[in-house]
Protein backbone atom coordinates (compact mmCIF):
# COMPACT_ATOMS: atom_id res chain seq x y z
CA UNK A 1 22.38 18.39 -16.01
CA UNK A 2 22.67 16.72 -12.37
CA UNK A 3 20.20 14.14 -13.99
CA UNK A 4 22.49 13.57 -17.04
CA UNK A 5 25.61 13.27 -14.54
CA UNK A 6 24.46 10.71 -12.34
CA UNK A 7 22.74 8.30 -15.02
CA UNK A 8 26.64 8.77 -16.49
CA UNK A 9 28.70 7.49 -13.10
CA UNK A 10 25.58 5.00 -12.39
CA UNK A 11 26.15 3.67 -16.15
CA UNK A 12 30.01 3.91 -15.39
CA UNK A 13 29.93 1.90 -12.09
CA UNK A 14 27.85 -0.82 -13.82
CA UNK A 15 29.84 -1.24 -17.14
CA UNK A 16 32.92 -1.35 -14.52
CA UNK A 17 31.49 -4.12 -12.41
CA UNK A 18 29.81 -6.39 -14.86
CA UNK A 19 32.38 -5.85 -17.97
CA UNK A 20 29.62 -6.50 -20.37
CA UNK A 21 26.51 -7.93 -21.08
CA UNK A 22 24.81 -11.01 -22.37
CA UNK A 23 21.88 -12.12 -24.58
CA UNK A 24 20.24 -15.22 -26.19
CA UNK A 25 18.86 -15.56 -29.83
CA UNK A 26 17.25 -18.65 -31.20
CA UNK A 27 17.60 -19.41 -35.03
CA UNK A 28 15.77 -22.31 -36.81
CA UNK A 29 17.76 -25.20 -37.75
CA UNK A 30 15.36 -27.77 -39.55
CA UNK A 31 12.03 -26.29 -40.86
CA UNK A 32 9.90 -29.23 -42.47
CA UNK A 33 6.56 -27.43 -42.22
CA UNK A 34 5.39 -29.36 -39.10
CA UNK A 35 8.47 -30.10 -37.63
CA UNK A 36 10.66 -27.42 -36.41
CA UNK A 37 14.04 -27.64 -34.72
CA UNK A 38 15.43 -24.23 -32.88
CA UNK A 39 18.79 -23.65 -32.13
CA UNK A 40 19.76 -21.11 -29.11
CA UNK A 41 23.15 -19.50 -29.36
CA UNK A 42 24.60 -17.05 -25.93
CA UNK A 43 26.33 -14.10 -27.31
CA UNK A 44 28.21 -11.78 -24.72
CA UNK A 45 29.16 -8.53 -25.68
CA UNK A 46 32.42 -6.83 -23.40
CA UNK A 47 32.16 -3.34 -22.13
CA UNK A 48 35.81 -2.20 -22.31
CA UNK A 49 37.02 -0.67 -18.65
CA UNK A 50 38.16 2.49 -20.47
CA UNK A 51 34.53 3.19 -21.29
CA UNK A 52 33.32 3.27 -17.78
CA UNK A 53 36.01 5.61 -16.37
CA UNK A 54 34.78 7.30 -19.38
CA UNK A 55 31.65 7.38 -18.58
CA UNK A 56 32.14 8.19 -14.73
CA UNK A 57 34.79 11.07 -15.69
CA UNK A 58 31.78 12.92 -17.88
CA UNK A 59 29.07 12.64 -15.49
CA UNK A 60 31.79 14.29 -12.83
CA UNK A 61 32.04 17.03 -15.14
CA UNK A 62 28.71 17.96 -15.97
CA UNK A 63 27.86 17.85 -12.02
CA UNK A 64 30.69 19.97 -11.29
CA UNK A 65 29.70 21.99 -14.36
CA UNK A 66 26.22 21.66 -13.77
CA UNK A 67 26.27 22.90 -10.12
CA UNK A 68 28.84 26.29 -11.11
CA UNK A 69 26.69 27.25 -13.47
CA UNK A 70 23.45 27.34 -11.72
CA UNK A 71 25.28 29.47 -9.01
């Protein structure tokens, strides 16, 4: 469970700092059996705050949770 917390707030603290994350993908746009033409588009995809402080609040709880219960 103290594992499963941490990786939570790590994951948290990133998505709040970065906001998202980015990635390429390349598409033909002419195929005429020899010749080939490829077209690279940038997508970004946005991490909403809310999901961090999410994220953060639930790995708080299972080390809090985590800890009383091994006791």
């Amino acid at each position: 469970m103290k594992i499963a917390g941490m990786l939570l707030i790590l994951a948290g603290v990133v998505a709040l700092i970065y906001g998202g994350f980015s990635y390429t993908s390349h598409k033909k746009a002419v195929d005429l059996g020899a010749i080939q033409i490829e077209r690279t588009e940038n997508h970004t995809l946005p991490v909403p705050p809310i999901l961090g402080i999410i994220a953060i609040a639930g790995g708080g709880c299972l080390l809090y949770f985590g800890a009383r219960r091994g006791r």
